[in-house]
N, C-alpha and C. Protein backbone atom coordinates (compact mmCIF):
# COMPACT_ATOMS: atom_id res chain seq x y z
N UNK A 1 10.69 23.64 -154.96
CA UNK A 1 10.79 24.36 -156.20
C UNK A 1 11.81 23.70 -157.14
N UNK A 2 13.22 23.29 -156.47
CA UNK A 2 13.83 22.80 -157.31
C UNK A 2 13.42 21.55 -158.03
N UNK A 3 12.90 20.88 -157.12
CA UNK A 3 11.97 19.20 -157.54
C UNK A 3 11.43 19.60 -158.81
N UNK A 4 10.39 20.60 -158.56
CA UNK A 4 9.49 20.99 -159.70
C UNK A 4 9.85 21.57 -161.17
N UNK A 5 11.16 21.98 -160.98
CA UNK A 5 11.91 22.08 -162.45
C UNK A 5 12.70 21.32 -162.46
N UNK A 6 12.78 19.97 -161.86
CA UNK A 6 13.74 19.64 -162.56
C UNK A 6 12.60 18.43 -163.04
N UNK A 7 11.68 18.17 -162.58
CA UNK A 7 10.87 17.16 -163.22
C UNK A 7 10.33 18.05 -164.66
N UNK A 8 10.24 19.00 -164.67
CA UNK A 8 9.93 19.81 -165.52
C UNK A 8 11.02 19.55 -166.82
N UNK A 9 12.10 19.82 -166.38
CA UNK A 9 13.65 19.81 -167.58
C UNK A 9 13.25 18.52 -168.05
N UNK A 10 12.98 17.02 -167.33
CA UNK A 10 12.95 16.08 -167.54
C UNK A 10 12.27 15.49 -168.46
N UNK A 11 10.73 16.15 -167.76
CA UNK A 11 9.53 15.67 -169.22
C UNK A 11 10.28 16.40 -170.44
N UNK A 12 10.68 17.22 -170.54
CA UNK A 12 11.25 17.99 -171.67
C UNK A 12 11.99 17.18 -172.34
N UNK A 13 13.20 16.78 -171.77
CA UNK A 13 13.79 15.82 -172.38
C UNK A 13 13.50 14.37 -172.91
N UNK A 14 12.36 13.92 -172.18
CA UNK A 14 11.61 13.01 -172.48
C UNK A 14 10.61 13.05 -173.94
N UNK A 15 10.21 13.53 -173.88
CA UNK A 15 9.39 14.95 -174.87
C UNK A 15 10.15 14.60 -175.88
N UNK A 16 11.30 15.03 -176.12
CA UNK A 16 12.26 15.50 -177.39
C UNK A 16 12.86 14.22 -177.55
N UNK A 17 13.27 13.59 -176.97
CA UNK A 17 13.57 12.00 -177.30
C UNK A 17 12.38 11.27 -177.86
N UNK A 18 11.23 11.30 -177.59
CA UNK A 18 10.39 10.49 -178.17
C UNK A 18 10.51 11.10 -179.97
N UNK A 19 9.77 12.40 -179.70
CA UNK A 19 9.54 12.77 -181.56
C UNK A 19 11.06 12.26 -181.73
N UNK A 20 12.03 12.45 -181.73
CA UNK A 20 13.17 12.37 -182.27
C UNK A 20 13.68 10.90 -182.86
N UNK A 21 12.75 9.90 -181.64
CA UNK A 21 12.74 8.62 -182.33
C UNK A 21 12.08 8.54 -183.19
N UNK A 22 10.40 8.76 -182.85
CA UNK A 22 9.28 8.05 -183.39
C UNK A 22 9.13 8.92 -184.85
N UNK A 23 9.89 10.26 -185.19
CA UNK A 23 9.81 10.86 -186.61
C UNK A 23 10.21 10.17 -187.38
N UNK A 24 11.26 9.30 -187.36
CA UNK A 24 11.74 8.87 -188.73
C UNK A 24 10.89 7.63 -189.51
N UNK A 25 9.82 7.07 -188.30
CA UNK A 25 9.42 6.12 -188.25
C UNK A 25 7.48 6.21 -189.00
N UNK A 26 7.34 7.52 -188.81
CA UNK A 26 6.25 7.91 -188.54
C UNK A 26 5.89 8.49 -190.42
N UNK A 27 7.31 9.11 -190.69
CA UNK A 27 7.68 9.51 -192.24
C UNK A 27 8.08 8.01 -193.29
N UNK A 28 8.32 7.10 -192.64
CA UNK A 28 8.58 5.73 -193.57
C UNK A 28 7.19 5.06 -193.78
N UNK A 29 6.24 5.26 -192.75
CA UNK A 29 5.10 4.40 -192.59
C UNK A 29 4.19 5.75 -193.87
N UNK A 30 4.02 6.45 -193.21
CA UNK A 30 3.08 7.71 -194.54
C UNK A 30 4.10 7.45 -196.37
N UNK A 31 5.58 7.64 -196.41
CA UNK A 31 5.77 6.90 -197.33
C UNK A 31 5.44 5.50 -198.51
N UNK A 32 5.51 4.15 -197.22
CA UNK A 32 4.91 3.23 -197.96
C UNK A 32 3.34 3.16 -198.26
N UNK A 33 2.40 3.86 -198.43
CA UNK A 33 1.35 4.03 -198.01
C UNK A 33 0.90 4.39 -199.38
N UNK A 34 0.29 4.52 -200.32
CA UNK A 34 -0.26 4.86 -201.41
C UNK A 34 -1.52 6.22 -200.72
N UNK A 35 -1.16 7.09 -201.71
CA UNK A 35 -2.13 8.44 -200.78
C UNK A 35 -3.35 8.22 -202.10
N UNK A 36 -4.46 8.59 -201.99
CA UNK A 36 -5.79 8.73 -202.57
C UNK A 36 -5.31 9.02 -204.31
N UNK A 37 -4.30 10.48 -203.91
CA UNK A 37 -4.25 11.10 -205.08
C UNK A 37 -3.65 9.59 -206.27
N UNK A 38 -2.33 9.13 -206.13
CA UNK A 38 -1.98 8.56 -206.96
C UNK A 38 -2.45 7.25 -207.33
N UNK A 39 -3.28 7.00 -206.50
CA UNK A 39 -4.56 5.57 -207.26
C UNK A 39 -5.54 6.27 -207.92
N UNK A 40 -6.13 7.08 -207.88
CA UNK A 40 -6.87 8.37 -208.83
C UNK A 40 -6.09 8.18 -210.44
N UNK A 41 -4.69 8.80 -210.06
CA UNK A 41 -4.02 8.85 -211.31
C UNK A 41 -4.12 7.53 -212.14
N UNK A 42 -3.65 6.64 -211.38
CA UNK A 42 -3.48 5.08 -211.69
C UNK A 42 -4.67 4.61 -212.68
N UNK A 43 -5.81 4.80 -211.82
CA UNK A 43 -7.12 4.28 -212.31
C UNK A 43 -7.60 5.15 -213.22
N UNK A 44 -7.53 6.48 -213.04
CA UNK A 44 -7.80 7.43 -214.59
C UNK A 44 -7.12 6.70 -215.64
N UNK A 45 -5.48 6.58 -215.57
CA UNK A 45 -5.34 6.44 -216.32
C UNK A 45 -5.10 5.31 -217.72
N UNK A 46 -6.00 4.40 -216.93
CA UNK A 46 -6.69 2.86 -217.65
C UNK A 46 -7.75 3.22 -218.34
N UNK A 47 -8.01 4.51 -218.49
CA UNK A 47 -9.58 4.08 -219.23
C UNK A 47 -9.37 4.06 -220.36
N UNK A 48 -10.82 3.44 -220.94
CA UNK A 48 -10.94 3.13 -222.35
C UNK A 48 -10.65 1.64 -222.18
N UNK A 49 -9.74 1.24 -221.95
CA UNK A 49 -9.28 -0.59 -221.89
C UNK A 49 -10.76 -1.28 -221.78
N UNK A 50 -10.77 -2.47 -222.81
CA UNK A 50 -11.86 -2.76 -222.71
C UNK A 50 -11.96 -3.62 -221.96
N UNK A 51 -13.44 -4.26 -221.57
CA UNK A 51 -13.70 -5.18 -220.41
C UNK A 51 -13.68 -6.51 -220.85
N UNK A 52 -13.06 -7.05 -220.13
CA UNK A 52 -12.94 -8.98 -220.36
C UNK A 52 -12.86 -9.27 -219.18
N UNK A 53 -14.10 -10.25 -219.39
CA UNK A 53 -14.42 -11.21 -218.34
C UNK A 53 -13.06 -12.18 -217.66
N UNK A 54 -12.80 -11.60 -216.62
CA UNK A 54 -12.01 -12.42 -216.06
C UNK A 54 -10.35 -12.08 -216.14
N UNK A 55 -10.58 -10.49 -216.67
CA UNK A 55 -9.23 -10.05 -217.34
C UNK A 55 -8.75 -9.44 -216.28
N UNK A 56 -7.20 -9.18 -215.77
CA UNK A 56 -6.58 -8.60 -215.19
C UNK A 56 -5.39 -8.25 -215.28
N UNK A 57 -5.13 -7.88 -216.59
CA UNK A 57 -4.02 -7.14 -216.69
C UNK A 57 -4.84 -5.99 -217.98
N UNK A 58 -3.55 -4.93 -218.54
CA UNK A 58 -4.41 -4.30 -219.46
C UNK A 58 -4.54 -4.15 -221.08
N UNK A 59 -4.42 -6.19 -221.05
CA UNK A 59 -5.48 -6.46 -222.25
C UNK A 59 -6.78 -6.31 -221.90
N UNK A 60 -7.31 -6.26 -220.93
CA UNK A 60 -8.50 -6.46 -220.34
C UNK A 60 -8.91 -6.87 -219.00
N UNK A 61 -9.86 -6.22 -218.56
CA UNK A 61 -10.34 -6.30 -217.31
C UNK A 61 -11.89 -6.29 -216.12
N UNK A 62 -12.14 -7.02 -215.85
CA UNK A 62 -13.60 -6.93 -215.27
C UNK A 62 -13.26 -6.31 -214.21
N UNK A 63 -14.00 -5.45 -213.12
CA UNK A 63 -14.48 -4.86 -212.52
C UNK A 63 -13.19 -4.96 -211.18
N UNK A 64 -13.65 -6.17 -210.76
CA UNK A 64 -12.28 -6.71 -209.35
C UNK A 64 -11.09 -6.96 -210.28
N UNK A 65 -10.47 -7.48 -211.00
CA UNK A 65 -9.43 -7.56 -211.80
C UNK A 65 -9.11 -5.93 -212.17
N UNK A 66 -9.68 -5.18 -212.47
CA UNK A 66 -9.13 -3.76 -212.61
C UNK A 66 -8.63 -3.23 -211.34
N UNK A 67 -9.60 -2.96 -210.11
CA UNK A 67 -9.45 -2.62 -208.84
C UNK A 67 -8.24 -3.29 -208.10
N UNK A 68 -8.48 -4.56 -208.28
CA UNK A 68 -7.13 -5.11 -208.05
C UNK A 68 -5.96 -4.59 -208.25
N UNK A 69 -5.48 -4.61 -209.84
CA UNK A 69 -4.80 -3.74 -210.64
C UNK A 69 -3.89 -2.54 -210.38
N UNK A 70 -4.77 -1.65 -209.79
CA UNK A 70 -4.64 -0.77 -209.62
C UNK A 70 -4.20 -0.21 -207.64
N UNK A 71 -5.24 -1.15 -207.47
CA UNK A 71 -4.37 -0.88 -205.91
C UNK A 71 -2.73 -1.96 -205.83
N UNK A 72 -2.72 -3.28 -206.62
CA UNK A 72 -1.71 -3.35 -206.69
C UNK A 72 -0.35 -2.39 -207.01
N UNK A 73 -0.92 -1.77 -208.09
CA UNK A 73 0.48 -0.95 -208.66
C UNK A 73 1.12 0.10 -207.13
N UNK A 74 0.28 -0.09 -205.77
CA UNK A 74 0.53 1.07 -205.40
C UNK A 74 0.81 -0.23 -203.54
N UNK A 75 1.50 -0.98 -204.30
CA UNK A 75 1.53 -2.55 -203.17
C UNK A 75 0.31 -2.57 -201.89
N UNK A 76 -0.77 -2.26 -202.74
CA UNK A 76 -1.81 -2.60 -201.54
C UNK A 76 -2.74 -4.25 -202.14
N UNK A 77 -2.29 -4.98 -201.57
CA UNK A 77 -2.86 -6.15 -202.23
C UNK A 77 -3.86 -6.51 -201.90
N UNK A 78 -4.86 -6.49 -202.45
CA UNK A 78 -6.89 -7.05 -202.00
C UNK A 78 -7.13 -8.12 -202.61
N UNK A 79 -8.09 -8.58 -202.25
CA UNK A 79 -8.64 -10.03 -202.69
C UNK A 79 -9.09 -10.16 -204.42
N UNK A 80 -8.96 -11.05 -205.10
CA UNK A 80 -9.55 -11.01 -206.54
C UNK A 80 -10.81 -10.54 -206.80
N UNK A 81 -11.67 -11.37 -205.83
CA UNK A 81 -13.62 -10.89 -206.12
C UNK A 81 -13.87 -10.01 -205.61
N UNK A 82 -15.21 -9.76 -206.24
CA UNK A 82 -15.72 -8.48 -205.67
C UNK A 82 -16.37 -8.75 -204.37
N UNK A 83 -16.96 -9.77 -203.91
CA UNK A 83 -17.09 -10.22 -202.67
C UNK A 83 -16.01 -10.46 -201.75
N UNK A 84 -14.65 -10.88 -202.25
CA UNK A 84 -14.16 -10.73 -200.89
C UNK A 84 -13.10 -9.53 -201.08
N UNK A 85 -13.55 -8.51 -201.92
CA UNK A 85 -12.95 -6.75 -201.86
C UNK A 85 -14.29 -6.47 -200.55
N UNK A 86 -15.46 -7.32 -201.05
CA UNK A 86 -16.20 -6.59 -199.85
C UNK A 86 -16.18 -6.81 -198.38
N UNK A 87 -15.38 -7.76 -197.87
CA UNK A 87 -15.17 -8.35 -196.68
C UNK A 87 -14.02 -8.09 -196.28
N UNK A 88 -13.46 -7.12 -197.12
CA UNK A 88 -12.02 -5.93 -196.37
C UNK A 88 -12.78 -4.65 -196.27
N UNK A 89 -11.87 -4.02 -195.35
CA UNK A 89 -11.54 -2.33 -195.01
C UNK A 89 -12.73 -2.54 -194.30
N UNK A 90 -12.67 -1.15 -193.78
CA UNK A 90 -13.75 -0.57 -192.99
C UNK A 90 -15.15 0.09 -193.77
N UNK A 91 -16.48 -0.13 -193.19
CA UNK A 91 -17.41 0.57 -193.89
C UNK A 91 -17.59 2.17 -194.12
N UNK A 92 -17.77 2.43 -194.80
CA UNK A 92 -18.16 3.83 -194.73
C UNK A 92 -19.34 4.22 -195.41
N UNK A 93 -19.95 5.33 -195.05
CA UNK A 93 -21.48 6.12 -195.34
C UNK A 93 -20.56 6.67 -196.34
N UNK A 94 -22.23 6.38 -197.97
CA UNK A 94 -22.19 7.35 -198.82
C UNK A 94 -21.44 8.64 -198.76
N UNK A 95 -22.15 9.28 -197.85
CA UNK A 95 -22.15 10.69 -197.16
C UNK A 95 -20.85 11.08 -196.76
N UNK A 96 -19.73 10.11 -196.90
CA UNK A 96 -18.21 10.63 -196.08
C UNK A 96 -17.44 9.68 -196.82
N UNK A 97 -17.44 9.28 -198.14
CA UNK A 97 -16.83 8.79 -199.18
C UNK A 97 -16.06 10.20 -199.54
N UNK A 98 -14.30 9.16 -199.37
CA UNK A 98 -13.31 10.03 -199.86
C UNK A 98 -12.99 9.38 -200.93
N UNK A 99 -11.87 9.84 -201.90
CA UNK A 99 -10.94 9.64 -203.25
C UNK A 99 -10.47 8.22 -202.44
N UNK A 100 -10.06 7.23 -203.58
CA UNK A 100 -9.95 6.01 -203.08
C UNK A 100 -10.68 5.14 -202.16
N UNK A 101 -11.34 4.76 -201.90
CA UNK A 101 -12.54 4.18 -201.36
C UNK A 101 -13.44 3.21 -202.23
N UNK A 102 -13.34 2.23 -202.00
CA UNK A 102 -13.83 1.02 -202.97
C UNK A 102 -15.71 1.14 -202.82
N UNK A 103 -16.49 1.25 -203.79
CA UNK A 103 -18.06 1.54 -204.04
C UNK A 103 -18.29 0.17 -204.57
N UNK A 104 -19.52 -0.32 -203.83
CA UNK A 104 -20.00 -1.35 -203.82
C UNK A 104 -21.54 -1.80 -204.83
N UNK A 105 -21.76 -2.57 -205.92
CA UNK A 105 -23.49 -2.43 -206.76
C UNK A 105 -23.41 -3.96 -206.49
N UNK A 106 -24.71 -4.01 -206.30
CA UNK A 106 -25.95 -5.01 -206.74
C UNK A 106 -26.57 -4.85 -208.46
N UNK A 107 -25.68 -5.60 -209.32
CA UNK A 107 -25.98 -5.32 -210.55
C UNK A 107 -26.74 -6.37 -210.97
N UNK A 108 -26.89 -7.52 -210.20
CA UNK A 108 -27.17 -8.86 -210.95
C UNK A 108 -28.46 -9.61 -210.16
N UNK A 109 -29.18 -9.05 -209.23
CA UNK A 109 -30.04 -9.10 -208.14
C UNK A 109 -29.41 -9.96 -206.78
N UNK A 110 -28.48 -10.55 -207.02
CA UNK A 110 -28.27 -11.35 -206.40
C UNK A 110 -26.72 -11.04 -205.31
N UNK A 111 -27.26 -9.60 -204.49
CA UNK A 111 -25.80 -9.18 -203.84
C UNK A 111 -24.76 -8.28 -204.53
N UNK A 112 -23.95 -8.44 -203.57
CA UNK A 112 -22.44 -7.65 -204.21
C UNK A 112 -22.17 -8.56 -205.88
N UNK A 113 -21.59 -7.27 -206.39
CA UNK A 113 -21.30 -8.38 -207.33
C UNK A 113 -20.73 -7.36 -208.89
N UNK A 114 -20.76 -5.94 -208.53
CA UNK A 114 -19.86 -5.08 -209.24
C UNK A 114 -18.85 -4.44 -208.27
N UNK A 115 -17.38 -3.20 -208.54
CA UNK A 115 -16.81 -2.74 -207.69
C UNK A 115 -16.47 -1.74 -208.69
N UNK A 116 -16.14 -0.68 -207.84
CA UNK A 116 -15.00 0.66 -208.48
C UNK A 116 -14.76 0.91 -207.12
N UNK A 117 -13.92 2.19 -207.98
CA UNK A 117 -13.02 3.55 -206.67
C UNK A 117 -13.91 4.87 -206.96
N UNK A 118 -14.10 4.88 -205.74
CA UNK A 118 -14.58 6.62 -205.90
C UNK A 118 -13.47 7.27 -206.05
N UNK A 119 -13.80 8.93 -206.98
CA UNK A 119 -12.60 9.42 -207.44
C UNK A 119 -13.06 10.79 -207.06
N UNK A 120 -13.80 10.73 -206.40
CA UNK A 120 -14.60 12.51 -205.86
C UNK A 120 -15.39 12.91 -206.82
N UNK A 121 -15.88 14.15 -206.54
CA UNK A 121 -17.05 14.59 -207.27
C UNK A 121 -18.26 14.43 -207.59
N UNK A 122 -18.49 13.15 -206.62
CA UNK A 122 -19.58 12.34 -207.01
C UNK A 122 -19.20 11.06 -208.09
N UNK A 123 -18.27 11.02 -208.28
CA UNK A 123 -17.68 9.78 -209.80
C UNK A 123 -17.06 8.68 -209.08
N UNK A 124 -17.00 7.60 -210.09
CA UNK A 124 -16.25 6.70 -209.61
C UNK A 124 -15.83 5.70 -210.76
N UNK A 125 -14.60 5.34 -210.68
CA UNK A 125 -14.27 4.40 -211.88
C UNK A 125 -14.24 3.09 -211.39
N UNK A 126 -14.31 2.60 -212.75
CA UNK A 126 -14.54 1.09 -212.66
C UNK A 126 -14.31 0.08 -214.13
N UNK A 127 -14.63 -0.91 -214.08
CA UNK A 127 -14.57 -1.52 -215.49
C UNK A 127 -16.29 -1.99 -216.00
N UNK A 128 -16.82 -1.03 -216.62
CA UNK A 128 -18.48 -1.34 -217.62
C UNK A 128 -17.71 -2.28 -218.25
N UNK A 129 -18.53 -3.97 -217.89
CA UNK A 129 -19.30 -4.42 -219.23
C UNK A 129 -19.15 -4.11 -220.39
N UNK A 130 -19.98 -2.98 -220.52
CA UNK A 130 -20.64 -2.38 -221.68
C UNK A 130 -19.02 -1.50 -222.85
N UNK A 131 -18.60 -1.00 -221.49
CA UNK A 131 -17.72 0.30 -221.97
C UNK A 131 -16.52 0.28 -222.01
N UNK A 132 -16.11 -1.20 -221.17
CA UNK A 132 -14.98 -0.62 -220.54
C UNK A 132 -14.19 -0.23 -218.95
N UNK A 133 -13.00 0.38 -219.13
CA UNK A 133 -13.09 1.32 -218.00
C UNK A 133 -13.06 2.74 -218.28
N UNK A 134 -14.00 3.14 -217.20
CA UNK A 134 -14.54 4.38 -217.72
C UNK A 134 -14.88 5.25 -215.88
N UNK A 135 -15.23 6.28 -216.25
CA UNK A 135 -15.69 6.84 -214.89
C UNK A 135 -17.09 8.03 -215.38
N UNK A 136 -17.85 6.94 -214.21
CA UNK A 136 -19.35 7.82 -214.11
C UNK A 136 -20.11 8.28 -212.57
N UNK A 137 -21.26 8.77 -213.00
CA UNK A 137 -21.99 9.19 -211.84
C UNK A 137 -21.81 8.30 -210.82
N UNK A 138 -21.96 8.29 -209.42
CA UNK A 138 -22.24 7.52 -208.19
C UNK A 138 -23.70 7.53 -208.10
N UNK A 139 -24.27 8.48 -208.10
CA UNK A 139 -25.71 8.62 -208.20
C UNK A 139 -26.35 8.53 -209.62
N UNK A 140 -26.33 7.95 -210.60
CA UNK A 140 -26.96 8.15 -212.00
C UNK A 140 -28.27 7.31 -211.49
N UNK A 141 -29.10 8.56 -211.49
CA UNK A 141 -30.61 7.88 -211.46
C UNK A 141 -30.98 6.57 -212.57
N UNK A 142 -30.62 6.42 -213.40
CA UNK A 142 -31.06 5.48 -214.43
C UNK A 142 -30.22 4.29 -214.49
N UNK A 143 -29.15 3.95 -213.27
CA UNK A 143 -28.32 2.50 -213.67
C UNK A 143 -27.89 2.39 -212.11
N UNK A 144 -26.29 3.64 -211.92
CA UNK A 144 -25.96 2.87 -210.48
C UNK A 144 -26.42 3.86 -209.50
N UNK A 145 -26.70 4.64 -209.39
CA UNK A 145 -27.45 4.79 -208.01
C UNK A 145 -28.73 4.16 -207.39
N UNK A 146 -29.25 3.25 -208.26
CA UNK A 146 -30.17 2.62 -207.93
C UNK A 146 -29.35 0.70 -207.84
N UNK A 147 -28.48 0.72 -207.73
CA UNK A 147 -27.47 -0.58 -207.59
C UNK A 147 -26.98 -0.15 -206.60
N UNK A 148 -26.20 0.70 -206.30
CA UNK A 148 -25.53 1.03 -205.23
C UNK A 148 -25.74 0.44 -203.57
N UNK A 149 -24.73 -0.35 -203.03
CA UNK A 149 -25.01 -1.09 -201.81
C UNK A 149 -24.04 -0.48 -200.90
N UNK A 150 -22.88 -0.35 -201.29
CA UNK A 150 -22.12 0.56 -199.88
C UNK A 150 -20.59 0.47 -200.45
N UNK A 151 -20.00 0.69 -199.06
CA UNK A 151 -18.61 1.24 -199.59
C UNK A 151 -17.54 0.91 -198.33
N UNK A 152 -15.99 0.34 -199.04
CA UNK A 152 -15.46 0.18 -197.88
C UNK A 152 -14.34 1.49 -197.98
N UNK A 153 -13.45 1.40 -197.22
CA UNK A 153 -12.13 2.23 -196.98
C UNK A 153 -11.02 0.91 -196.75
N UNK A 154 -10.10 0.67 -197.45
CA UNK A 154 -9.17 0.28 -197.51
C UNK A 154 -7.63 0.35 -196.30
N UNK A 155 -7.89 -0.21 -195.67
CA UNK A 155 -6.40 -0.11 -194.46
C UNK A 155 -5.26 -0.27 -195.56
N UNK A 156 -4.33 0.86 -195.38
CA UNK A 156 -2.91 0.67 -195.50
C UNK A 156 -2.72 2.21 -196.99
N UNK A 157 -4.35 2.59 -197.38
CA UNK A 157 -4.31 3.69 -198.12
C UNK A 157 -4.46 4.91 -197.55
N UNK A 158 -3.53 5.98 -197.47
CA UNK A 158 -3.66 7.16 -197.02
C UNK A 158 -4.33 8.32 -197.71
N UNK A 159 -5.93 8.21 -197.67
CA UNK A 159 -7.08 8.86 -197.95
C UNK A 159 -7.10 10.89 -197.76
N UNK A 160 -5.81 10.82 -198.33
CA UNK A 160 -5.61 12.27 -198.30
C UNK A 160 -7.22 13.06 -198.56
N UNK A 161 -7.10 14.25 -197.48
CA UNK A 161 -8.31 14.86 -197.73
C UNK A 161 -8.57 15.60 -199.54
N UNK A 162 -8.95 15.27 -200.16
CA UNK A 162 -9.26 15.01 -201.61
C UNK A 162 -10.98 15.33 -201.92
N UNK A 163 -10.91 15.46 -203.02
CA UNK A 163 -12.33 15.92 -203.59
C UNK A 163 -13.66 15.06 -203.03
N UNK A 164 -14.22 15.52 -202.61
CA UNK A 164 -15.58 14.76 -202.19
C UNK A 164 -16.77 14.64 -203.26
């Protein structure tokens, strides 16, 4: 009996030494981490900037030069193209796309070759060509849901549970 509490006291103490280390460690790592919400903010709050080919700062910006941009401001550093944004993070289904999460089009027939962030709701921003940066449908029957190729998740962004 005594054996048995005292291995008992022991794990206990064992127990309480670990969290006691591994907390402070566990709160620095979720710190450096950019959470969903404030690349949302980030990238909202570029729009309108118009689009230039090859632009990446905010005189102007194409598509990976914005995305870039923007996960930079939050020290997550990704590749320049939109092809090799697509050969990071992990894949993910349409269907379980969170806030922050890089969305993948076939705009040009020829492959990857546009990018944004999903921002929930079905939306996602990005830099139009046409518009700008701006934020639209994921599904717009008449442009990108019919472009639409897939989607990664980003290592090192903390994908707070956020608007779907």
């Amino acid at each position: 009996m005594r054996i048995l509490a005292h291995a008992q006291k022991s794990l206990v103490i064992l127990a309480i030494t670990f969290v006691l280390f591994v907390t402070p460690f566990i709160e620095q790592a979720q710190a450096s981490s950019p959470d969903a919400v404030a690349l949302i903010d980030t990238a909202t709050s570029l729009k309108g900037i118009k689009y230039k080919y090859g632009g990446t700062t905010t005189a102007g910006f194409d598509c990976s030069g914005y995305i870039q941009f923007v996960f930079k401001k939050h020290d997550v550093n990704l590749p320049r193209t939109t092809s090799g944004m697509h050969a990071t993070g992990v894949e993910v289904n349409k269907s379980d796309l969170i806030a922050g999460d890089l969305v993948f089009f076939n705009t040009t027939g020829k492959g990857v070759s546009h990018v944004g962030m999903y921002v929930g709701d079905g939306k996602f921003a990005h830099a139009s060509t046409s518009k700008g940066v701006r934020v639209d449908a994921l599904d717009d029957p008449y442009y990108w849901g019919k472009r639409y190729i897939g989607a990664k998740r980003i290592n090192g962004v903390s994908n707070v549970a956020y608007a779907k």
